[in-house]
N, C-alpha and C. Protein backbone atom coordinates (compact mmCIF):
# COMPACT_ATOMS: atom_id res chain seq x y z
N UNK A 1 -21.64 32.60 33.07
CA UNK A 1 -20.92 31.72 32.17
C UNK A 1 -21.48 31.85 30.78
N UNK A 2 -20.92 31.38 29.60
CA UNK A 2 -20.85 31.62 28.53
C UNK A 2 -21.78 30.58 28.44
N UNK A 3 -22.24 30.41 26.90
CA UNK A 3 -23.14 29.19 26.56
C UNK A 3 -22.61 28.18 25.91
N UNK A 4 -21.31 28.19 26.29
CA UNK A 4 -20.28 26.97 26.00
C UNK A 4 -19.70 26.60 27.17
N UNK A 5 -20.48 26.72 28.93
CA UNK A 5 -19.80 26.54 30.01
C UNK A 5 -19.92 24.31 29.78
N UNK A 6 -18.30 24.52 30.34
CA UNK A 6 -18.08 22.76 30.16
C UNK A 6 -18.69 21.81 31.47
N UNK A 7 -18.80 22.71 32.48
CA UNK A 7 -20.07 22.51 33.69
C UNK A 7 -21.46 22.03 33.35
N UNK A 8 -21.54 22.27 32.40
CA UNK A 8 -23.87 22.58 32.05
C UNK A 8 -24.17 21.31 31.88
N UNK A 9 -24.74 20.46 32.00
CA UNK A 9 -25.44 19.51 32.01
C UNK A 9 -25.74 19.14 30.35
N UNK A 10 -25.19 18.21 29.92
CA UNK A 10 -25.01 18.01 28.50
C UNK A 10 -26.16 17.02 28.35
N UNK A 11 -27.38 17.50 26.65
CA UNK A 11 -28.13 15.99 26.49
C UNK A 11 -27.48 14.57 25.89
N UNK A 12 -26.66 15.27 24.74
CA UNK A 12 -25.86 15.00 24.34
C UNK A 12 -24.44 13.52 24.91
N UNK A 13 -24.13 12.68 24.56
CA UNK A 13 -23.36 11.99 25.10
C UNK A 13 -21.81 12.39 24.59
N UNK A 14 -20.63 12.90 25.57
CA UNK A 14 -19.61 13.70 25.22
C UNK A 14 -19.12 12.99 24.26
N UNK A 15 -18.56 13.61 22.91
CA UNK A 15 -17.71 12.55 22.15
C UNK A 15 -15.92 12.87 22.47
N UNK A 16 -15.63 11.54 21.72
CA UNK A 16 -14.47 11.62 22.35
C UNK A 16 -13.13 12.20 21.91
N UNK A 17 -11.89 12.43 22.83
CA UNK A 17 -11.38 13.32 22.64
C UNK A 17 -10.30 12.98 21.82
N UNK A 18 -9.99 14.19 20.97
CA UNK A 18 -8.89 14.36 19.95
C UNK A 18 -7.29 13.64 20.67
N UNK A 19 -6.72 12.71 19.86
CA UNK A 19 -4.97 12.23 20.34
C UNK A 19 -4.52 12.93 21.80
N UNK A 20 -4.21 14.15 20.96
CA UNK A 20 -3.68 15.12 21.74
C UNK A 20 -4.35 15.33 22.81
N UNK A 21 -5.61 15.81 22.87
CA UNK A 21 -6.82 15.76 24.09
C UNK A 21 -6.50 14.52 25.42
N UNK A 22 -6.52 13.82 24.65
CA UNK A 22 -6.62 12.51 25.25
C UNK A 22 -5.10 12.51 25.50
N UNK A 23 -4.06 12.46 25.08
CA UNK A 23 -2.59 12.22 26.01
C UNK A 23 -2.73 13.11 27.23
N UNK A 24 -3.19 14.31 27.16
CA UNK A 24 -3.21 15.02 28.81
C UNK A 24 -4.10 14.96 29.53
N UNK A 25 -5.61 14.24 29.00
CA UNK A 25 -6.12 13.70 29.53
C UNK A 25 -5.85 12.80 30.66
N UNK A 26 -5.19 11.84 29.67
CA UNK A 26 -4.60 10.38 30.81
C UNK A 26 -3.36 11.13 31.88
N UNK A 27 -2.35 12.02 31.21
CA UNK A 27 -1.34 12.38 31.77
C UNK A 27 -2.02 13.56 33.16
N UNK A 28 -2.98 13.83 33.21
CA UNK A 28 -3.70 14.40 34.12
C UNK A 28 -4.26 13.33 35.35
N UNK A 29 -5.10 12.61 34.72
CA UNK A 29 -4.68 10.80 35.70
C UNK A 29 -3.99 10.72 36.20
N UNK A 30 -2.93 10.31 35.33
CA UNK A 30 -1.66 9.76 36.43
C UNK A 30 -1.26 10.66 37.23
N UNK A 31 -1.63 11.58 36.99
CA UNK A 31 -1.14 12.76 38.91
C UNK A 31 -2.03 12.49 39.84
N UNK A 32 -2.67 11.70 39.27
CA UNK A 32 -4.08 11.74 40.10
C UNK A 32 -4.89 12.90 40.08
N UNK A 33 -4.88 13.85 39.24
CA UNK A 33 -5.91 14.47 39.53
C UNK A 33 -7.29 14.10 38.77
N UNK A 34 -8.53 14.83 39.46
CA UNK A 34 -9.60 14.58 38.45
C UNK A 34 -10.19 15.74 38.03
N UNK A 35 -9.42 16.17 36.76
CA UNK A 35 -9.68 17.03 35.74
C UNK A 35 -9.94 16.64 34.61
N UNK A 36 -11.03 17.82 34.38
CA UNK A 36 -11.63 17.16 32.95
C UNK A 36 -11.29 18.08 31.44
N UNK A 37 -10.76 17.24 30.54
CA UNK A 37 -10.31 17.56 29.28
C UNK A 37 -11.76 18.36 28.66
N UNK A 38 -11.48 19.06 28.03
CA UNK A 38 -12.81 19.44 27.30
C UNK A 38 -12.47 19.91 25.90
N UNK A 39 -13.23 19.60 24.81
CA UNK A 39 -12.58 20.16 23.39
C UNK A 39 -13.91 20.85 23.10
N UNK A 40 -13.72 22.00 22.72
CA UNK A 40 -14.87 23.01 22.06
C UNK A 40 -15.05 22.83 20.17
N UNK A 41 -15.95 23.38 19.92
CA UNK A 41 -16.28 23.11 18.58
C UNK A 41 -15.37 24.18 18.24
N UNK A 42 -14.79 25.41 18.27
CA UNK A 42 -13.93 26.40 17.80
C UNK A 42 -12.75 26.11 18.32
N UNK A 43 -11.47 27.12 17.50
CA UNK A 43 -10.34 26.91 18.10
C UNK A 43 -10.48 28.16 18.84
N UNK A 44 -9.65 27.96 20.02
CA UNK A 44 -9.31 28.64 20.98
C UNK A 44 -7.65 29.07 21.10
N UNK A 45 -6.76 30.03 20.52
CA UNK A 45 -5.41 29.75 19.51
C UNK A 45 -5.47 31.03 20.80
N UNK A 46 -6.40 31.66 20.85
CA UNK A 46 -5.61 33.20 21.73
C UNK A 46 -6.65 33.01 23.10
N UNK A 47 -5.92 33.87 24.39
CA UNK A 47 -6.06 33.63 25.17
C UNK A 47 -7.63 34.43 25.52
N UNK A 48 -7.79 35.48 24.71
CA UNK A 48 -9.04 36.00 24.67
C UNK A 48 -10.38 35.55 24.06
N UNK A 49 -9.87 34.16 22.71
CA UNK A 49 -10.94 33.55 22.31
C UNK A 49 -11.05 32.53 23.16
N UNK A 50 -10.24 32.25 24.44
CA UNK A 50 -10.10 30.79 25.41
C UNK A 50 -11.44 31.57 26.57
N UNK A 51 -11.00 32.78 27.09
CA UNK A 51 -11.56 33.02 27.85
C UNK A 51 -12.90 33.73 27.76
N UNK A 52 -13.58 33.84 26.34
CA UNK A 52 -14.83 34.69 25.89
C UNK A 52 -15.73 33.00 25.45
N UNK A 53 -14.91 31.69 25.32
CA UNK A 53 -15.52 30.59 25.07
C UNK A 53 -16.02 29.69 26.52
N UNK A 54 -14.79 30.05 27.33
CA UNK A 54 -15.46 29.20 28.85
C UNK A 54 -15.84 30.09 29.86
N UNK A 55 -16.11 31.48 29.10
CA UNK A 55 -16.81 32.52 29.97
C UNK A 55 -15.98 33.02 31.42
N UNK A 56 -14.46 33.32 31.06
CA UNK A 56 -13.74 33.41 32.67
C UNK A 56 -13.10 34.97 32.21
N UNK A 57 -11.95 35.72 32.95
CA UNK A 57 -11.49 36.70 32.98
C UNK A 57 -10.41 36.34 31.52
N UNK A 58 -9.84 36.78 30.76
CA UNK A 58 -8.60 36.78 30.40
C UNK A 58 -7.12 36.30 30.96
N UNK A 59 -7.61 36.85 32.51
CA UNK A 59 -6.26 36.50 33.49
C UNK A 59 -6.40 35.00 33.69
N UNK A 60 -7.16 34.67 33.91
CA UNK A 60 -7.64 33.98 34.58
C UNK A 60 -7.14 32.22 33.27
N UNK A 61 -6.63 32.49 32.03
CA UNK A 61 -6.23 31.89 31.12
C UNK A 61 -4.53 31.83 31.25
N UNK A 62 -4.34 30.75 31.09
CA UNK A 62 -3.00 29.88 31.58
C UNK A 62 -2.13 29.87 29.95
N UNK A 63 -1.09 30.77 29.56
CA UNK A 63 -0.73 30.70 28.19
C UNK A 63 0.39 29.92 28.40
N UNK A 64 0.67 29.14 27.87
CA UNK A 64 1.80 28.53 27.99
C UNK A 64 2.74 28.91 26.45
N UNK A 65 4.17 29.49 26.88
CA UNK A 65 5.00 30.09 25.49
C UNK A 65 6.25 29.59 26.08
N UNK A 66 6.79 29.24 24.80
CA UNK A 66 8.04 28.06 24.91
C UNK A 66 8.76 28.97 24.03
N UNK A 67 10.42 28.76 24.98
CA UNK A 67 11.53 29.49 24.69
C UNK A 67 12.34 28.49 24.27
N UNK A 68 13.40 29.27 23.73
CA UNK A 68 14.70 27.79 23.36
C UNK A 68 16.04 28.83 24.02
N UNK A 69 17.08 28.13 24.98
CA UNK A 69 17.88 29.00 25.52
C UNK A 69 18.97 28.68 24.25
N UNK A 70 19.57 29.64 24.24
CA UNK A 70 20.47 30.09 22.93
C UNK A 70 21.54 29.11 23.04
N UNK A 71 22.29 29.27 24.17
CA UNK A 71 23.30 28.59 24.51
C UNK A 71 23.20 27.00 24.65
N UNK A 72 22.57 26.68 25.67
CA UNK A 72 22.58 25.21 25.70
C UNK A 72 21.18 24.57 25.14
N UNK A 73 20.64 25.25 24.47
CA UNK A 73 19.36 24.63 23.70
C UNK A 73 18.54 24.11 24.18
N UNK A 74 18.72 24.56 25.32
CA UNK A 74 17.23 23.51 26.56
C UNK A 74 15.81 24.49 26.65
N UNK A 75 14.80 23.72 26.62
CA UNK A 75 13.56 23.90 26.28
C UNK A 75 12.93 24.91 27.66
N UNK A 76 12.58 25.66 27.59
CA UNK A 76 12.42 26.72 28.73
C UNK A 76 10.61 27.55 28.24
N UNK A 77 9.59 27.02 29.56
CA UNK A 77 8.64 27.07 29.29
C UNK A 77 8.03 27.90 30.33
N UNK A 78 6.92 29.14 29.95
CA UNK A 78 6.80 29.76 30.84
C UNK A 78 5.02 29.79 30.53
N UNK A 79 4.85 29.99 31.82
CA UNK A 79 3.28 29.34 31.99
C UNK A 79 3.17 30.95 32.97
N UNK A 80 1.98 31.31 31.64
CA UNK A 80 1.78 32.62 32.40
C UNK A 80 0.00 33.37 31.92
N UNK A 81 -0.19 34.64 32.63
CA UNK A 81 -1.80 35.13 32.67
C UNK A 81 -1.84 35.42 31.32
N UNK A 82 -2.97 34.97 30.82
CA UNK A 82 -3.33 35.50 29.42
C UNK A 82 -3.44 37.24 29.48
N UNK A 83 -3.30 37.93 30.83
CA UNK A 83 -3.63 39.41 30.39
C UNK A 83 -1.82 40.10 30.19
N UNK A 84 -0.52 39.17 30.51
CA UNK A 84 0.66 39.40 30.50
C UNK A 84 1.74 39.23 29.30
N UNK A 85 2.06 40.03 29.32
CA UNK A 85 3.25 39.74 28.62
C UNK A 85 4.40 39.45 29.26
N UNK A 86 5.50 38.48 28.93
CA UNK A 86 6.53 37.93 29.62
C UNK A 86 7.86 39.08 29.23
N UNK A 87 8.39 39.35 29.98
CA UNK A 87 9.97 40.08 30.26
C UNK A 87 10.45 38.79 29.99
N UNK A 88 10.97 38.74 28.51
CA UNK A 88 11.88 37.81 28.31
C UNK A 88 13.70 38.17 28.92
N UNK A 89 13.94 39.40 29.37
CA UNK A 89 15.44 39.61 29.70
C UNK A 89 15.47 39.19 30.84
N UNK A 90 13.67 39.25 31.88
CA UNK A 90 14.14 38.20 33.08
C UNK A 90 14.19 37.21 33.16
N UNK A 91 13.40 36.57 32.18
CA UNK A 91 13.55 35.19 32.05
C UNK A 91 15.04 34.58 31.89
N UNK A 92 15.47 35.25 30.99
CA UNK A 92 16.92 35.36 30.87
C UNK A 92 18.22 35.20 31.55
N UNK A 93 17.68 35.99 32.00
CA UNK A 93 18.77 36.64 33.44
C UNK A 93 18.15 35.50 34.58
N UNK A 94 16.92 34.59 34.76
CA UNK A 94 16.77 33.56 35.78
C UNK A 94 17.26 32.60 35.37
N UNK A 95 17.27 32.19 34.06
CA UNK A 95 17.72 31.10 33.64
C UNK A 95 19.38 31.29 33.60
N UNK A 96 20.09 32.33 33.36
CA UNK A 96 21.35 32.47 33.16
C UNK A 96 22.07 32.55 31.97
N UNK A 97 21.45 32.53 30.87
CA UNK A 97 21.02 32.61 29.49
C UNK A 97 20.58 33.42 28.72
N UNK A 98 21.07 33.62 27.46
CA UNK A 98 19.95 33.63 26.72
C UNK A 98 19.01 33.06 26.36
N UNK A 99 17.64 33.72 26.08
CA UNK A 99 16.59 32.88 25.08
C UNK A 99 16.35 33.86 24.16
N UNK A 100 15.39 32.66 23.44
CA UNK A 100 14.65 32.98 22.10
C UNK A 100 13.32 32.52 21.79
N UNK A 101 12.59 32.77 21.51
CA UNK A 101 11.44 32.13 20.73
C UNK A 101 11.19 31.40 20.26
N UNK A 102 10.74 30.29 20.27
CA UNK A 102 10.78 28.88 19.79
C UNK A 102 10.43 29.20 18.73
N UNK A 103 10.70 28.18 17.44
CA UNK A 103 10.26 27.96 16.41
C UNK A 103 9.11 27.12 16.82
N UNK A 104 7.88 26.80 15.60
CA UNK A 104 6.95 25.29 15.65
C UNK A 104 8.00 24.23 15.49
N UNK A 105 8.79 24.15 14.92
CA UNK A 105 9.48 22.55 14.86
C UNK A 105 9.86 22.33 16.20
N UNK A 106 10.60 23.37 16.84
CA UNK A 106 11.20 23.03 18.00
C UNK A 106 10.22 22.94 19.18
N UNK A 107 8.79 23.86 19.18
CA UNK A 107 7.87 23.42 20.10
C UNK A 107 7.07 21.97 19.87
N UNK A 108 7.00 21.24 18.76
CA UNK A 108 6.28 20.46 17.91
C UNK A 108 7.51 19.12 18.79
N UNK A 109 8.72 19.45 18.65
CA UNK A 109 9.58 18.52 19.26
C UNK A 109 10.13 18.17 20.45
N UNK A 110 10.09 19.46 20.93
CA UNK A 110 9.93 18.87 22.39
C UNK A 110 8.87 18.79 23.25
N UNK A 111 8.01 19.37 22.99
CA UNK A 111 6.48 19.48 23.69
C UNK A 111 5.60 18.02 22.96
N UNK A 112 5.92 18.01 21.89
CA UNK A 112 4.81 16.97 21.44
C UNK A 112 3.30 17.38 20.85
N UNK A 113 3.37 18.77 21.29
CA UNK A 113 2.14 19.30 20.84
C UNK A 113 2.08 20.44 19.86
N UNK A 114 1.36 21.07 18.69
CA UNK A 114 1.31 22.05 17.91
C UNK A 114 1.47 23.34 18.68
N UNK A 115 2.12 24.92 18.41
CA UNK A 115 2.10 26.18 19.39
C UNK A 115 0.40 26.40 18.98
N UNK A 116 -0.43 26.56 19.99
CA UNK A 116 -1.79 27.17 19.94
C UNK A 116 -2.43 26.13 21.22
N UNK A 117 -1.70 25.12 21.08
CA UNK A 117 -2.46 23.43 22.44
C UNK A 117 -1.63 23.24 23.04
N UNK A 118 -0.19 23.91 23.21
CA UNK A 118 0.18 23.37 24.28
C UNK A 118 -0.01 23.52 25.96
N UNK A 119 -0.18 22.15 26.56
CA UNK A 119 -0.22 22.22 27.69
C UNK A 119 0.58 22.07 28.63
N UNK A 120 0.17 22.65 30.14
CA UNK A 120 1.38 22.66 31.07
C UNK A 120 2.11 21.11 31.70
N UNK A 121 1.35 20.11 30.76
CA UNK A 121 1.66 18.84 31.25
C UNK A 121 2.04 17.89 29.86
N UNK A 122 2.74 16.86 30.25
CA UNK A 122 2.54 15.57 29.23
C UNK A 122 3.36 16.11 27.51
N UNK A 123 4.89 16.72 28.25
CA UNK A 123 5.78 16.97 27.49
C UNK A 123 6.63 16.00 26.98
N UNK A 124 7.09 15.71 25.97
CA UNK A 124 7.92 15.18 25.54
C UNK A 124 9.36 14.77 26.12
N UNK A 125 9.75 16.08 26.01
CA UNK A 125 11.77 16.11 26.72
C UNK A 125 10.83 16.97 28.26
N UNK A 126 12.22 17.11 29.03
CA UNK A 126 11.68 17.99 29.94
C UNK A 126 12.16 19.59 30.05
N UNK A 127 11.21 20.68 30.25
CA UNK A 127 11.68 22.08 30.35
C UNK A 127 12.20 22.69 31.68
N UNK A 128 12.87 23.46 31.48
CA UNK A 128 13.05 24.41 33.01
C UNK A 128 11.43 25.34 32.76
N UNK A 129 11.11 25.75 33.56
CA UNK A 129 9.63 25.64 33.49
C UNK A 129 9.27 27.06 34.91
N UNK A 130 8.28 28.52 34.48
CA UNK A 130 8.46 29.15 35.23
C UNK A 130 7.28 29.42 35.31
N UNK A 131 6.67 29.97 36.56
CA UNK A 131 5.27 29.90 36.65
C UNK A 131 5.14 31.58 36.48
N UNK A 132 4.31 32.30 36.18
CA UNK A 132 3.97 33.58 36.93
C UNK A 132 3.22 33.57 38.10
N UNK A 133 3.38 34.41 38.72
CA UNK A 133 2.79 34.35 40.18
C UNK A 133 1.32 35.21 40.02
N UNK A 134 1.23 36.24 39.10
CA UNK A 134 0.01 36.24 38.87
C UNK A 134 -0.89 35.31 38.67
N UNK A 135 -0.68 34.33 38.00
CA UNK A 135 -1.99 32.86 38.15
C UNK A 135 -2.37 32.92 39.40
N UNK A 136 -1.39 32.43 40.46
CA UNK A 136 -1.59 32.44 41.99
C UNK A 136 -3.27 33.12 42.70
N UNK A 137 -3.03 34.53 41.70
CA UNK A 137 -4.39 34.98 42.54
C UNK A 137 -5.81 34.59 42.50
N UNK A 138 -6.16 33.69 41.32
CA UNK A 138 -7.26 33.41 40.85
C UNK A 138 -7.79 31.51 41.76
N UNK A 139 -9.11 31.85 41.87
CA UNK A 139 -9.53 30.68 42.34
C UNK A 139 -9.51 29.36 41.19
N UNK A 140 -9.96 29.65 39.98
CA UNK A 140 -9.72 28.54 39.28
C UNK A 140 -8.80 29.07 37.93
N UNK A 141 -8.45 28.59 37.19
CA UNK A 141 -7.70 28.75 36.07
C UNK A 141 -7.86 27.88 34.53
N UNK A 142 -7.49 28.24 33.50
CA UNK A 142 -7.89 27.25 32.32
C UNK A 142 -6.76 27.34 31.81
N UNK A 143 -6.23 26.21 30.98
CA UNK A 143 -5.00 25.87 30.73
C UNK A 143 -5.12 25.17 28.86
N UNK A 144 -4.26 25.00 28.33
CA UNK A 144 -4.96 24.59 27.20
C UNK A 144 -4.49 22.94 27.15
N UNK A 145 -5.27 21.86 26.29
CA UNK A 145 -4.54 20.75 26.62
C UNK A 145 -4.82 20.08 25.37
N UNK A 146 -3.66 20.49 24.64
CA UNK A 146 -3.11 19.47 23.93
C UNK A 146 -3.55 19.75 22.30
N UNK A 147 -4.43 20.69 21.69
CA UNK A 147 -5.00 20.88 20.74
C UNK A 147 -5.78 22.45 20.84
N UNK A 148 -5.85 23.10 19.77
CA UNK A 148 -6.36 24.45 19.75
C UNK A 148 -7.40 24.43 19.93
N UNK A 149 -8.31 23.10 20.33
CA UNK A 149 -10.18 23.61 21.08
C UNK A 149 -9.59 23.08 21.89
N UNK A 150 -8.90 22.38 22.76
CA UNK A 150 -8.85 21.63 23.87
C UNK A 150 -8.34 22.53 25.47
N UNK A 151 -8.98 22.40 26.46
CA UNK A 151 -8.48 23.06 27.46
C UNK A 151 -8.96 21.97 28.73
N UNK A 152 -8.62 22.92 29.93
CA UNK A 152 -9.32 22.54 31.16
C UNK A 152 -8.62 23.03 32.44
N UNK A 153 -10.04 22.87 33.25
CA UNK A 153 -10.01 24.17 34.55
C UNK A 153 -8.96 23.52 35.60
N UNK A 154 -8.09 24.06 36.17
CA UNK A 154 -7.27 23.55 37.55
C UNK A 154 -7.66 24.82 38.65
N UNK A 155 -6.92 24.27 39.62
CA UNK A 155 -6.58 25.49 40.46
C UNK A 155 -5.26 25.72 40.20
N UNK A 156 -4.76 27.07 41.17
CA UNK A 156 -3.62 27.29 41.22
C UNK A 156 -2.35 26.25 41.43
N UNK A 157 -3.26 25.59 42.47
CA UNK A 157 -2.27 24.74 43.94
C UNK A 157 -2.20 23.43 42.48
N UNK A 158 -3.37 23.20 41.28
CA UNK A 158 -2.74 21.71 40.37
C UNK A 158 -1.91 22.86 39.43
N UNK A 159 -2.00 23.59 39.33
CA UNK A 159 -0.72 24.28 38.28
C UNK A 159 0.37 23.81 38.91
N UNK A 160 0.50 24.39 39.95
CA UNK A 160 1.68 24.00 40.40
C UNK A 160 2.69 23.20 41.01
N UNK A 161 1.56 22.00 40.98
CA UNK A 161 1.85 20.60 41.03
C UNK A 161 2.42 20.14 40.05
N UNK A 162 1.08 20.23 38.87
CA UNK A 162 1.91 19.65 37.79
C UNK A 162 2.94 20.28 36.83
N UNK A 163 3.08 21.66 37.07
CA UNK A 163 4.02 22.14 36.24
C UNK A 163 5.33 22.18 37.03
N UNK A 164 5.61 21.88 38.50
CA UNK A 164 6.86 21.92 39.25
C UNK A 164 7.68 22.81 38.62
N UNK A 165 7.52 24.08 38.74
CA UNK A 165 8.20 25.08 37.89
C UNK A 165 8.29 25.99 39.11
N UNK A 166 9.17 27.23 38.75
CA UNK A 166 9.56 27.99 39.54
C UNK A 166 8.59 29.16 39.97
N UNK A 167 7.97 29.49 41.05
CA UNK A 167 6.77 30.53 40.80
C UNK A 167 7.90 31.93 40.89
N UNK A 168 7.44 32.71 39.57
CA UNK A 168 8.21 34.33 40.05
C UNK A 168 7.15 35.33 39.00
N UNK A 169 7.78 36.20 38.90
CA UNK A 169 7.57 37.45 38.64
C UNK A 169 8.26 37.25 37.17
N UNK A 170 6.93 37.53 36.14
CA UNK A 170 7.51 36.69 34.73
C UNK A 170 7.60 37.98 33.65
N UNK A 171 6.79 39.51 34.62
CA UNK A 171 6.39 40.46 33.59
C UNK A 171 7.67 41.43 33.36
C-alpha cells in the first residue's frame, strides 16, 4: 500500500468531510452499508492518480462517465475499470439510442456532483446506469465520492447493489 493507505492507523483525529463527501457518505448509510468516505489531501481527477494514491491496480478504480442520450435526454451512466475505455456505439445500441458526452452543466445537474467526484451513488434525477463486468473480477474496488479527493473502497457485490445497473460488456 501506498503511504496514503485509508486503512493505517491515523494519530491524527479524521477531519471532516467536504458537502459532497458527506452526501454519499450518509447516502452510503442508508443502504446500510458500512463504508468509509475518505478525502485525500490531492485531487484524484484521473483514474491513475486515484489508484497510485490508495495504492491499488488501475483496474481496480471505478470511473464513473456520464452520457446524455440524444433523443430523449435521459441521463445514462456507465460505471466502468479505470484501465477501459467505453464502446460508446454499444452503449448505444443497449440503450436504443443515441448518446453523447455530457457536458459539466448537464453532469453538475443531474448528478449533483462536479465531472472528476462523481459517484456511483446519491444522484440527483435517476440514470439508466451500466456496469462493466470487468469490475466483477476484482476483490475490492474504489469508487470516487462526491469530490475530486474523495473516494472509497466497496466490493463488487456493493457496486452492484448500489448502482442497480445493468452488468455487460462496456468495451
Amino acid at each position: 500500500m501506498s503511504a496514503h493507505d485509508p486503512d493505517a492507523p491515523s494519530e491524527a483525529a479524521p477531519r471532516a468531510l467536504s458537502a459532497s463527501a458527506q452526501k454519499v457518505q450518509d447516502a452510503l448509510r442508508a443502504q446500510g452499508l458500512n463504508l468509509r468516505v475518505i478525502e485525500l489531501a490531492v485531487p484524484v481527477r484521473t483514474a491513475a492518480d486515484a489508484a497510485r494514491e490508495v495504492g491499488c491496480e488501475v483496474a481496480q478504480i471505478v470511473k464513473s462517465l456520464i452520457f446524455r442520450a440524444s433523443r430523449t435526454d435521459r441521463g445514462v451512466l456507465v460505471l466502468t475499470s479505470g484501465v477501459n475505455r467505453v464502446n460508446e456505439s454499444r452503449i448505444a445500441e443497449m440503450l436504443g439510442e443515441p448518446i453523447e458526452r455530457a457536458n459539466p452543466e448537464f453532469v453538475r445537474e443531474r448528478t449533483g456532483f462536479a465531472i472528476g467526484g462523481v459517484p456511483p451513488v446519491a444522484h440527483v434525477t435517476p440514470f439508466v446506469i451500466f456496469i462493466d463486468e470487468d469490475l466483477l473480477g476484482h476483490e475490492s474496488l474504489w469508487a470516487a465520492a462526491g469530490h475530486p479527493n474523495s473516494l472509497f473502497r466497496l466490493s463488487p457485490a456493493d457496486l452492484t447493489r448500489l448502482a442497480s445497473g445493468t452488468v455487460t460488456k462496456v468495451t
